[in-house]
Protein backbone atom coordinates (compact mmCIF):
# COMPACT_ATOMS: atom_id res chain seq x y z
CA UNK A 1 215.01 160.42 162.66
CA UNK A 2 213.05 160.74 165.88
CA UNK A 3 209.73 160.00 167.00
CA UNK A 4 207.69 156.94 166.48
CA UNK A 5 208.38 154.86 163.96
CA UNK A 6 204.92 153.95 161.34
CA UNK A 7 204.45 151.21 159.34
CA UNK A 8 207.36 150.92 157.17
CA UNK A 9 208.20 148.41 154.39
CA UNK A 10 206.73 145.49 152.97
CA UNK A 11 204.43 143.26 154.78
CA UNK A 12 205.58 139.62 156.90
CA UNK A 13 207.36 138.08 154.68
CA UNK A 14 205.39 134.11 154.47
CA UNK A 15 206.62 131.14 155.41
CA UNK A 16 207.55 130.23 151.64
CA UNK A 17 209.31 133.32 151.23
CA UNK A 18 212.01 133.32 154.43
CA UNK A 19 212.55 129.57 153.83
CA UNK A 20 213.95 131.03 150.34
CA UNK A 21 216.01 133.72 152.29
CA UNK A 22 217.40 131.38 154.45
CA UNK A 23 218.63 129.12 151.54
CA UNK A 24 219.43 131.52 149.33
CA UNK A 25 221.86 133.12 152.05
CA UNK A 26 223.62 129.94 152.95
CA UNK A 27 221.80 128.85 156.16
CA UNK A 28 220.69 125.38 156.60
CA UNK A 29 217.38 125.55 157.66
CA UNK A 30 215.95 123.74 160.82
CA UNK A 31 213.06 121.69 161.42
CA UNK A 32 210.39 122.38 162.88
CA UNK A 33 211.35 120.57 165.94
CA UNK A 34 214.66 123.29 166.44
CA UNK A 35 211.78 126.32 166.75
CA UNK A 36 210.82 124.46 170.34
CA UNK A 37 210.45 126.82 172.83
CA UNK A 38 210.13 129.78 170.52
CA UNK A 39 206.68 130.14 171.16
CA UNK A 40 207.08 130.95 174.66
CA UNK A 41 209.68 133.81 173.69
CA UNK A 42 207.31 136.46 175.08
CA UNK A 43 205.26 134.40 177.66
CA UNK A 44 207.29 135.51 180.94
CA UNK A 45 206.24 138.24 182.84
CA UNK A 46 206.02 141.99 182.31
CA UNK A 47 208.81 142.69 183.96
CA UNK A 48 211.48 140.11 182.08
CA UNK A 49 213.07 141.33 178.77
CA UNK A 50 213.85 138.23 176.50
CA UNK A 51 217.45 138.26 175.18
CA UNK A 52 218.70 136.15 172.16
CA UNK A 53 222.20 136.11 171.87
CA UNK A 54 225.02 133.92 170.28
CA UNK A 55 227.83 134.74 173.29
CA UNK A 56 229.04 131.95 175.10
CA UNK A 57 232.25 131.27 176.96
CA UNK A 58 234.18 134.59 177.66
CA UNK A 59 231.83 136.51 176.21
CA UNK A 60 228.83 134.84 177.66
CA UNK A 61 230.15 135.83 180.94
CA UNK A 62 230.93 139.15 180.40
CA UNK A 63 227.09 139.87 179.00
CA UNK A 64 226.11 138.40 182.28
CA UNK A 65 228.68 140.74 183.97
CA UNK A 66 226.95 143.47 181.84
CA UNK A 67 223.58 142.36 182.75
CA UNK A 68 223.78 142.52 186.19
CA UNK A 69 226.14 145.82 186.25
CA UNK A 70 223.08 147.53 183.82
CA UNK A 71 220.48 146.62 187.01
CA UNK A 72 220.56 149.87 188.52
CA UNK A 73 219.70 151.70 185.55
CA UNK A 74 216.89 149.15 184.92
CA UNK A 75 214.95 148.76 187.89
CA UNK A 76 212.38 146.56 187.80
CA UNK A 77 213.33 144.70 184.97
CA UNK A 78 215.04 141.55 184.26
CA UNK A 79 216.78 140.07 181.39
CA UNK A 80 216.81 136.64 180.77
CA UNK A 81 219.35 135.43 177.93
CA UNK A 82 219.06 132.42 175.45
CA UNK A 83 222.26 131.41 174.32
CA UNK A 84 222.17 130.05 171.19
CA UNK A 85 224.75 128.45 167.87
CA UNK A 86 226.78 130.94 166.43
CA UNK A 87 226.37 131.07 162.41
CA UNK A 88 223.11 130.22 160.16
CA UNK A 89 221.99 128.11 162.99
CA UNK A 90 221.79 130.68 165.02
CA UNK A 91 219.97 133.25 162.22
CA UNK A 92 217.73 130.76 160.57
CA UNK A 93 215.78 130.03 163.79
CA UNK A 94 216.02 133.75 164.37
CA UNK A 95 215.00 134.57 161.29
CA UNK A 96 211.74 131.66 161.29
CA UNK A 97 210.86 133.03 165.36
CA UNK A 98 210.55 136.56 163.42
CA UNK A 99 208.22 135.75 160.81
CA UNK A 100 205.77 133.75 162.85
CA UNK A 101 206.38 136.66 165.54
CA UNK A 102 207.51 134.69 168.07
CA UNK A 103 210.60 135.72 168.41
CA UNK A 104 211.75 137.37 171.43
CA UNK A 105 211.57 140.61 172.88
CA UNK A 106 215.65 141.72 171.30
CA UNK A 107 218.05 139.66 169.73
CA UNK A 108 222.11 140.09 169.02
CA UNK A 109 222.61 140.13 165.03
CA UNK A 110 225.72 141.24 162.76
CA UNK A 111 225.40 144.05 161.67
CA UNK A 112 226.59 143.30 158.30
CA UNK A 113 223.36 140.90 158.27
CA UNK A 114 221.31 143.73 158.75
CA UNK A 115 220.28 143.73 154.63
CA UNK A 116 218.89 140.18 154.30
CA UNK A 117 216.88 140.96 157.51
CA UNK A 118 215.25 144.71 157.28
CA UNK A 119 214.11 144.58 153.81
CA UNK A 120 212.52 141.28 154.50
CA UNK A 121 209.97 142.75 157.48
CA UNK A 122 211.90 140.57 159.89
CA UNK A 123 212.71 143.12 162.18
CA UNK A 124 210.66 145.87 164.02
CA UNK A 125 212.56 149.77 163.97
CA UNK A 126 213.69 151.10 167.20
CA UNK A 127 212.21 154.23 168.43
CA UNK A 128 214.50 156.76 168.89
CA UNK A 129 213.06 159.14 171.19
CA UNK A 130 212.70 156.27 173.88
CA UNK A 131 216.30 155.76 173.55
CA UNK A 132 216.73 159.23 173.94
CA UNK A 133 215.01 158.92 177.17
CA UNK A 134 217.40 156.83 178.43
CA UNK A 135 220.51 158.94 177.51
CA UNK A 136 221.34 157.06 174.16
CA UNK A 137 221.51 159.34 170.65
CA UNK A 138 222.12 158.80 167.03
CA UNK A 139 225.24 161.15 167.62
CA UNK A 140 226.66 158.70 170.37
CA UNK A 141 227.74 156.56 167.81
CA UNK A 142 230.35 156.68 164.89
CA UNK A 143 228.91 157.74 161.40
CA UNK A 144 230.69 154.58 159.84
CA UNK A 145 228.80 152.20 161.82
CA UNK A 146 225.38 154.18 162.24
CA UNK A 147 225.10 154.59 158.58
CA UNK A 148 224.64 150.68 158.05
CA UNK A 149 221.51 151.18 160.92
CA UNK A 150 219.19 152.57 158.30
CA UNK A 151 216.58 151.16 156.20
CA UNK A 152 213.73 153.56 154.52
CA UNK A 153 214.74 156.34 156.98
CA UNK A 154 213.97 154.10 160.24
CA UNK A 155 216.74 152.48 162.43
CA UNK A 156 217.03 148.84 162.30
CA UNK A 157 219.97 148.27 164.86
CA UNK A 158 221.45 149.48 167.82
CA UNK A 159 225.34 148.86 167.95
CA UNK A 160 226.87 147.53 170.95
CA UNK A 161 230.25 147.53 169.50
CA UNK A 162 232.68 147.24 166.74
CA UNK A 163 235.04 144.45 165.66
CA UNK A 164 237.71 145.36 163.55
CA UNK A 165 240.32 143.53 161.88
CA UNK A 166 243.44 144.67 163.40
CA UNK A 167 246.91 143.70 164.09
CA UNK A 168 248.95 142.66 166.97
CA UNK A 169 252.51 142.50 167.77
CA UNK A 170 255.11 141.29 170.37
CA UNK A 171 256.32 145.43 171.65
CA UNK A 172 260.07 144.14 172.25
CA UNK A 173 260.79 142.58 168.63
CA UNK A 174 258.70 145.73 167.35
CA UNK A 175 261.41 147.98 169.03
CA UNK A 176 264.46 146.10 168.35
CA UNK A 177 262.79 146.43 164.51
CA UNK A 178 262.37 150.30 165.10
CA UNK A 179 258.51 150.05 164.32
CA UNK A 180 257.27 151.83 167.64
CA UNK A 181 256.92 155.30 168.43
CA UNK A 182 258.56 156.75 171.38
CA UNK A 183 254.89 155.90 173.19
CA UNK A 184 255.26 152.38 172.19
CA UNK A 185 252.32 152.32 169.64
CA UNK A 186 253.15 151.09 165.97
CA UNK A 187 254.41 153.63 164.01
CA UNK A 188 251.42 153.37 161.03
CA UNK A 189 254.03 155.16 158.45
CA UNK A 190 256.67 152.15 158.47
CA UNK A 191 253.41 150.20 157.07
CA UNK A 192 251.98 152.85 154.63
CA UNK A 193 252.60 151.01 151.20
CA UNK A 194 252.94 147.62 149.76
CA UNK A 195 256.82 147.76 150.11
CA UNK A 196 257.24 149.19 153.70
CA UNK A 197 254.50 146.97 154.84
CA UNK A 198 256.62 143.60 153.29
CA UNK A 199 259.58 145.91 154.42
CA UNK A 200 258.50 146.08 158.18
CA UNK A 201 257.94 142.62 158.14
CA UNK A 202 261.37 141.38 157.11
CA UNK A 203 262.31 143.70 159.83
CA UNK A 204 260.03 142.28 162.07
CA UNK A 205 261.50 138.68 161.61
CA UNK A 206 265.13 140.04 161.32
CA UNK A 207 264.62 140.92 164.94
CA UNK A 208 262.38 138.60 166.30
CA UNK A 209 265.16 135.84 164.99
CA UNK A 210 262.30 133.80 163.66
CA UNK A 211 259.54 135.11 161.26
CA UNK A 212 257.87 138.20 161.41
CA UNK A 213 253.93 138.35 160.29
CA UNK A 214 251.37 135.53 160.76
CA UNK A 215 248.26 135.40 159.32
CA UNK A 216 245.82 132.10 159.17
CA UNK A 217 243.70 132.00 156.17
CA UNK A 218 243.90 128.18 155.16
CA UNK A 219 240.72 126.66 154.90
CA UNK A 220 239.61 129.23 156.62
CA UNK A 221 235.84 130.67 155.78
CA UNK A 222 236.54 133.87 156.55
CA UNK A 223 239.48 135.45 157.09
CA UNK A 224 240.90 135.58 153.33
CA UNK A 225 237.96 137.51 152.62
CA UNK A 226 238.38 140.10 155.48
CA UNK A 227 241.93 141.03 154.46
CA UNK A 228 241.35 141.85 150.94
CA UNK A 229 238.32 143.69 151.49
CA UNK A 230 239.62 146.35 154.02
CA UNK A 231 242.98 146.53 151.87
CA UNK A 232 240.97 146.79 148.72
CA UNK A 233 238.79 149.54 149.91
CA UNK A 234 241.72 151.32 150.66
CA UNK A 235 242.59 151.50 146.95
CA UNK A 236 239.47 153.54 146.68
CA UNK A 237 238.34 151.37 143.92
CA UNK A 238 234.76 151.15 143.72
CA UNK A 239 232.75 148.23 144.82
CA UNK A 240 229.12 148.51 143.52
CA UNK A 241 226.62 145.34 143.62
CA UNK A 242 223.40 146.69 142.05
CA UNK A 243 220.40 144.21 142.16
CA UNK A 244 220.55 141.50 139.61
CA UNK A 245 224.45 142.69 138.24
CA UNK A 246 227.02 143.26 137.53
CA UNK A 247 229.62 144.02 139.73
CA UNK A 248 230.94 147.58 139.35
CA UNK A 249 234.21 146.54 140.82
CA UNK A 250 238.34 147.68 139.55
CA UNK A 251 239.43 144.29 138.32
CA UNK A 252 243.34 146.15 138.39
CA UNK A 253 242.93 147.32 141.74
CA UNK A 254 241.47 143.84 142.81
CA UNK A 255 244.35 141.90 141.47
CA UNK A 256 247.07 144.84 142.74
CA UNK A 257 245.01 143.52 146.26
CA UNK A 258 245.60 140.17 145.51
CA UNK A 259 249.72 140.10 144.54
CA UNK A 260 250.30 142.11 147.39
CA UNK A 261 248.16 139.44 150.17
CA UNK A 262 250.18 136.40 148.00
CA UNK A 263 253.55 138.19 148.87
CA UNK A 264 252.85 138.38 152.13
CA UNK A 265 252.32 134.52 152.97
CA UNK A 266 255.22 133.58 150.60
CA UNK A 267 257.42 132.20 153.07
CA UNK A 268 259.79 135.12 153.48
CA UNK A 269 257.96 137.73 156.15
CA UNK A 270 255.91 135.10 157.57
CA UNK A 271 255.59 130.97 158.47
CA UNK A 272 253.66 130.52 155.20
CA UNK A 273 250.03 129.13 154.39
CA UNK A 274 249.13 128.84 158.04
CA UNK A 275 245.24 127.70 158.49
CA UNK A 276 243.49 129.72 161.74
CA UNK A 277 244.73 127.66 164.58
CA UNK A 278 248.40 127.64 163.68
CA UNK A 279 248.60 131.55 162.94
CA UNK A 280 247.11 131.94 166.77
CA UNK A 281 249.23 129.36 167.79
CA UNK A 282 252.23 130.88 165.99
CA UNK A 283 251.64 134.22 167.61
CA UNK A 284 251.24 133.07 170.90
CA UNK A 285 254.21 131.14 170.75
CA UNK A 286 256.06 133.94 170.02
CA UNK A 287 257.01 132.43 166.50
CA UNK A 288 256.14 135.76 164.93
CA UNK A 289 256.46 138.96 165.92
CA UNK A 290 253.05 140.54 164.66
CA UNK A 291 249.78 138.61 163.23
CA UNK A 292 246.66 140.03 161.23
CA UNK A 293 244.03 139.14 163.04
CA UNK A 294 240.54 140.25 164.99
CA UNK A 295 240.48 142.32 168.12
CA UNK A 296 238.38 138.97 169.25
CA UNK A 297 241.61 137.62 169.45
CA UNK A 298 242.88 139.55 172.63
CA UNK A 299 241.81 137.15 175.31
CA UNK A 300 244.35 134.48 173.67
CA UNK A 301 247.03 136.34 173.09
CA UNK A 302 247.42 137.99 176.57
CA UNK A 303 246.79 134.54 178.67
CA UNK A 304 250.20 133.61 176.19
CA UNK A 305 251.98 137.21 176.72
CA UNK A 306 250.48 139.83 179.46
CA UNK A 307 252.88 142.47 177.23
CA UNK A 308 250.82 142.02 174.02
CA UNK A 309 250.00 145.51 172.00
CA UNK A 310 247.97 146.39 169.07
CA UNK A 311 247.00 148.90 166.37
CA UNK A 312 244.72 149.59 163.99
CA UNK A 313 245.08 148.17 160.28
CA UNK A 314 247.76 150.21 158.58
CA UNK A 315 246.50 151.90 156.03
CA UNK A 316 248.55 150.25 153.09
CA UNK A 317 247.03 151.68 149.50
CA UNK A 318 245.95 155.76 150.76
CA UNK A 319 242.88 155.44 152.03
CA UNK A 320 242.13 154.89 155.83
CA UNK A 321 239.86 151.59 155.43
CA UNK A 322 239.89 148.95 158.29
CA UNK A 323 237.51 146.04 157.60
CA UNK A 324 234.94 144.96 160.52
CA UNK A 325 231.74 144.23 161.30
CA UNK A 326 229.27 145.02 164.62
CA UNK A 327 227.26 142.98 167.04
CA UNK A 328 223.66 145.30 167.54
CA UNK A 329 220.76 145.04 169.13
CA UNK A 330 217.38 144.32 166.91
CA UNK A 331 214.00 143.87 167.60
CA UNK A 332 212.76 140.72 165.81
CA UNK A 333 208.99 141.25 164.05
CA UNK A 334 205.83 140.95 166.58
CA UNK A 335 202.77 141.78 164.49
CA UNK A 336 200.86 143.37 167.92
CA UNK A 337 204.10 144.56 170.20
CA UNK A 338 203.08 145.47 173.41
CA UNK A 339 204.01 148.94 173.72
CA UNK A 340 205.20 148.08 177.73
CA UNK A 341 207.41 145.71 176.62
CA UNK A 342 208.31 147.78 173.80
CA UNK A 343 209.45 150.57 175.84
CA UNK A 344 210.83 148.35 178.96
CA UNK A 345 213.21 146.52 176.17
CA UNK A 346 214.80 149.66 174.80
CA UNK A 347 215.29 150.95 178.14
CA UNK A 348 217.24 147.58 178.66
CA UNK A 349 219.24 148.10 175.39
CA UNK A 350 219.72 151.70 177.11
CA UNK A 351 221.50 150.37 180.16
CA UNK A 352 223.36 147.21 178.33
CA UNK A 353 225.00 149.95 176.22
CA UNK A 354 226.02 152.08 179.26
CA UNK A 355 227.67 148.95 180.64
CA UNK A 356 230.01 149.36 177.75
CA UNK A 357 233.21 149.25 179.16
CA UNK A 358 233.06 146.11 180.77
CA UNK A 359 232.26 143.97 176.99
CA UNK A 360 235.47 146.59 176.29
CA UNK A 361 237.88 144.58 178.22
CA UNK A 362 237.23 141.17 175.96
CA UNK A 363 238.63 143.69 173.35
CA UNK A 364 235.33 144.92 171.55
CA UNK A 365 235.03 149.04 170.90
CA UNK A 366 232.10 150.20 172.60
CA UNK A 367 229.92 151.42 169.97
CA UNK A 368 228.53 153.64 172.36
CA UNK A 369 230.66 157.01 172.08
CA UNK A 370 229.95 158.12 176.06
CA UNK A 371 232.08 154.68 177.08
CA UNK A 372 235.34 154.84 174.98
CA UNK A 373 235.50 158.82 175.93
CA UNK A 374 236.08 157.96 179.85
CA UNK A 375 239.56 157.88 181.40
CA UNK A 376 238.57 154.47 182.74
CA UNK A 377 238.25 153.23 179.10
CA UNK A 378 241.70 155.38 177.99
CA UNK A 379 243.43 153.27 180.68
CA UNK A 380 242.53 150.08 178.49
CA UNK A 381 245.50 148.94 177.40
CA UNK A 382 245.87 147.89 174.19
CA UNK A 383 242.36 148.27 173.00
CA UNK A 384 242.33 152.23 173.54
CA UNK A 385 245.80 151.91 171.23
CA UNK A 386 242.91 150.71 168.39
CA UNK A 387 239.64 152.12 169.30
CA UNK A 388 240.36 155.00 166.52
CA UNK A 389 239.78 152.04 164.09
CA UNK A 390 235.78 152.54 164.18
CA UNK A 391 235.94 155.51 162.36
CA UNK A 392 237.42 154.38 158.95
CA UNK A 393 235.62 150.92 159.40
CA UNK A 394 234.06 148.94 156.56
CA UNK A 395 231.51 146.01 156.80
CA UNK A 396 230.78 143.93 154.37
CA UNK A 397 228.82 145.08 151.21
CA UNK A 398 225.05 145.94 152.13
CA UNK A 399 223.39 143.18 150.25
CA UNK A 400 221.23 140.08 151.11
CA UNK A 401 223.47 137.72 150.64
CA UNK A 402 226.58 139.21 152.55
CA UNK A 403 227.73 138.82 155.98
CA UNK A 404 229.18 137.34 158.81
CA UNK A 405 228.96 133.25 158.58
CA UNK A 406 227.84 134.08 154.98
CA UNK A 407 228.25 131.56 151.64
CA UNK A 408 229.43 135.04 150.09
CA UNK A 409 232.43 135.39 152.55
CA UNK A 410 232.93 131.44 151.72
CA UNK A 411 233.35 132.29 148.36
CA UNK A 412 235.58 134.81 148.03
CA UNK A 413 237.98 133.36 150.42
CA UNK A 414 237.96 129.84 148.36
CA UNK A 415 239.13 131.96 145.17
CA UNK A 416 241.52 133.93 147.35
CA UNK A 417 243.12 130.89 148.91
CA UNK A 418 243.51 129.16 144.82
CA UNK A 419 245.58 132.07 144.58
CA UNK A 420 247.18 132.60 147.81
CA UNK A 421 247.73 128.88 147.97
CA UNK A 422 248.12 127.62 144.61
CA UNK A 423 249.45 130.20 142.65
CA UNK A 424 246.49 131.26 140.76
CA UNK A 425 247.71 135.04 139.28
CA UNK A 426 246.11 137.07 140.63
CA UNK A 427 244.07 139.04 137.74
CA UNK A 428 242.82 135.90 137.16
CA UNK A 429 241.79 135.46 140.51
CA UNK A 430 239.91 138.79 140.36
CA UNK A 431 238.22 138.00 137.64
CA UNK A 432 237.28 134.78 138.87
CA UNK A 433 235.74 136.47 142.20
CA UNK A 434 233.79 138.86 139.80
CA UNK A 435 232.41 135.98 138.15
CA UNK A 436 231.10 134.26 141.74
CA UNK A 437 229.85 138.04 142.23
CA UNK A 438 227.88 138.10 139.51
CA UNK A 439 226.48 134.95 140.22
CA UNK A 440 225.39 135.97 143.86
CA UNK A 441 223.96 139.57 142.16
CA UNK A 442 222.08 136.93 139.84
CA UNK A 443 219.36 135.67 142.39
CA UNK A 444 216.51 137.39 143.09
CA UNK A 445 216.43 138.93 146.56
CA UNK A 446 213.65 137.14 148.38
CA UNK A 447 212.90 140.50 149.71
C-alpha cells in the first residue's frame, strides 16, 4: 500500500449527482451563495496549507495549540484554518467545494463518513510513501481504525484520533460500591453481563445515596443509536447491509440489545429518561455516580469534579466491542493537484499528527500509535485509563448513508427511544429498525 497512488475509481461525480448524495444522506444543501469564498481555497501562497475543520471552542484552541507546536517540524509552511458548522452544513459545502475542485488543500471528516465520500470521487488518496517520509506508517495506527481508511486498495483518510463511547464515574462512590481495582480503575468484570452491569449500578446508587448510572438519550439524535450498536456488536450478531437489501441482521440478539438498554433507564439504577443536557448535568452534579457517555465529555466533567475517572465500555454480551467513530485528515478532489502542495500538505498532516498529545488532553486517543506509547501520554490521567478502547472499536456501518450527523443515526435512535420511552417491546422495536434499514438499503447509492 505504498507508492503513488494512480487513477483510482470512478470519475467527478457532476453536479446533479452530489446534489443527490447530499439529499439522499440527510444534508440540507446550501445555496450557491454558502460556497463564497470556496473558490479561493487554494489561491494563497505556496507556502500556506489550507485547513477545513469543524473545531471550535476548546477544541478550536487546542488545533491552534497543535498548529503552532507542529511549526518546527514544518518549516516553511503555514496552516491557515477555516472553521466551519459542525453536521451536514459543514459536509455539504465540503462535499460541493470537492466536486467543483475547489475545495481546499485538507479537510477534517468522520471517519465513519468516509463511504458516502470515497466511492463518490470526492476525495483524492494520500500517498503513503510521503507520509513515510515524514515518520508516519500504516502500522502507527490501530488495525480497527485503519481498516475503515481503505477504498479500492488506496487510503482515503488519515486518523488523528479516536472517540469512543465510554463511561465515567465519581472514584469515591465507585469504591464505597467495591467496583475499583486496588489501582483505582473500574473493575470491567463487575460489568461483564446484563445482570452485573444492572447489578453494579444498584450498587452504584446504593452508595452514592442517590442514583447510580445516567445516560441522556431523550430526543437526542444520536446517542440511543451509539449505545445499542457497540452493545449489539458485542453479541457477535451479524450486521450485514448489502447494496439495495436486506439487512442481514439477528432480530433476537437486537431485541436481547434492546430489553437490556430499557432496563437500564427504568427508574431504578438511574434518574430515568434523561434528554443530553440533564444526563451531563446529572453527572456533574454528582446526582449519579457513573454516566455513559463520549470521551468528548471530559472537559465538563472535570471543570465540575478535578477527581473524575473513566474506562472503557464494559464489555457486557462476550465480545470486546466499544462503539466510536474518528476525526481524519482527507484530501478533498482537485482535478490538477499541484504536486508541491501535494507533498507540503501531507508533510503538514505529518507534523499535526506528531502534535498528538496535546488534542490528547481534551480527551481524544491519538490515533497516532508513537503519541499514546510516551510516558508523557501514560501520565494522562484518566484518558490513558481508556486509551485501550481503540482497539476493539466499532464505527458505524460502512455505507453511504451512515455516519456521524447522519438521518441513519436519526433513525434508529427515534425507534430506540419509542421503546426506551414508550414501552414499545422490544422485538418489535427490532423489527421496526430492520424495516427503516431496509428502507435506507433501498436507495440507490448515488455513487
Amino acid at each position: 500500500m505504498t507508492g503513488t497512488p494512480g487513477p483510482v475509481g470512478p470519475p467527478g461525480p457532476s453536479r446533479r449527482r452530489l446534489l443527490r448524495t447530499a439529499l439522499a444522506s440527510g444534508a440540507a444543501v446550501l445555496g450557491a451563495g454558502a460556497l463564497g469564498g470556496c473558490g479561493s481555497a487554494q489561491a494563497a501562497d505556496a507556502s500556506t496549507v489550507r485547513l477545513w475543520d469543524l473545531f471550535s471552542g476548546a477544541d478550536g484552541g487546542l488545533l491552534n495549540d497543535m498548529v503552532r507546536a507542529a511549526g518546527p517540524d514544518m518549516p516553511g509552511t503555514h496552516i491557515e484554518r477555516t472553521v466551519l458548522e459542525w453536521g451536514t452544513p459543514y459536509y455539504t459545502k465540503l462535499a460541493m467545494a470537492s466536486v467543483g475542485g475547489r475545495g481546499p488543500d485538507v479537510a477534517v471528516s468522520h471517519m465513519s463518513r468516509l463511504a458516502g465520500y470515497a466511492p463518490s470521487g470526492l476525495l483524492d488518496p494520500w500517498d503513503l510513501d510521503q507520509l513515510a517520509e515524514y515518520g508516519v506508517h500504516r502500522d502507527d495506527f490501530t488495525d480497527a481504525v485503519w481498516s475503515r481508511t481503505q477504498y479500492r486498495g488506496h487510503t482515503y483518510a488519515v486518523p488523528l484520533d479516536t472517540h469512543p463511547f465510554i463511561v465515567f464515574f465519581h472514584p469515591e462512590p465507585a469504591a464505597k460500591a467495591g467496583l475499583l481495582t486496588k489501582d483505582g480503575t473500574l473493575d470491567a468484570e463487575a460489568f461483564s453481563s446484563p445482570d452485573r452491569f444492572l447489578a453494579a449500578g444498584r450498587e452504584l446508587a446504593r452508595a452514592s445515596g442517590k442514583q447510580g448510572i445516567a445516560f441522556g438519550y431523550v430526543t437526542d439524535t444520536a446517542q440511543g443509536w451509539r449505545l445499542f450498536y457497540g452493545l449489539y456488536k458485542q453479541t457477535g450478531g451479524a450486521f450485514e447491509l448489502p447494496e439495495g437489501g436486506p439487512a442481514k441482521v439477528d432480530v433476537d440478539r437486537m431485541a436481547e440489545v434492546i430489553a437490556f438498554m430499557a432496563k437500564l433507564v427504568d427508574g431504578k439504577v438511574n434518574p430515568g429518561h434523561l434528554d443530553y443536557p440533564a444526563a451531563i448535568a446529572a453527572f456533574s452534579n454528582r446526582q449519579t455516580a457513573m454516566i455513559l457517555s463520549g470521551e468528548w465529555e471530559l472537559g465538563t466533567f472535570r471543570a465540575a469534579d478535578a477527581k473524575v475517572n473513566a474506562a472503557p465500555f464494559p464489555t457486557v454480551f462476550g465480545t470486546p466491542a466499544i462503539y466510536a467513530d474518528s476525526h481524519s485528515f482527507v484530501l478533498p478532489h482537485h482535478p490538477n493537484p499541484d504536486p508541491e502542495r501535494r507533498h507540503r500538505t501531507h508533510r503538514a498532516v505529518a507534523a499535526l499528527l506528531k502534535a498528538g498529545q496535546i488534542w490528547a488532553t481534551a480527551g481524544h486517543i491519538p490515533a497516532y500509535g508513537p503519541v499514546t506509547r510516551t510516558a508523557a501520554y501514560h501520565r494522562l490521567k484518566p484518558q490513558s485509563h481508556y486509551a485501550q478502547a481503540q482497539d476493539h472499536v466499532v464505527l458505524d456501518p460502512a455505507v453511504w448513508f451512515a455516519g456521524a450527523g447522519s438521518d441513519f443515526q436519526n433513525a434508529m435512535s427515534q425507534v430506540l427511544q419509542q421503546a426506551l420511552l414508550d414501552g414499545l417491546a422490544p422485538d418489535r422495536a427490532a423489527r421496526a429498525m430492520v424495516r427503516r434499514l431496509n428502507s435506507f438499503l433501498s436507495k440507490p447509492s448515488p455513487a
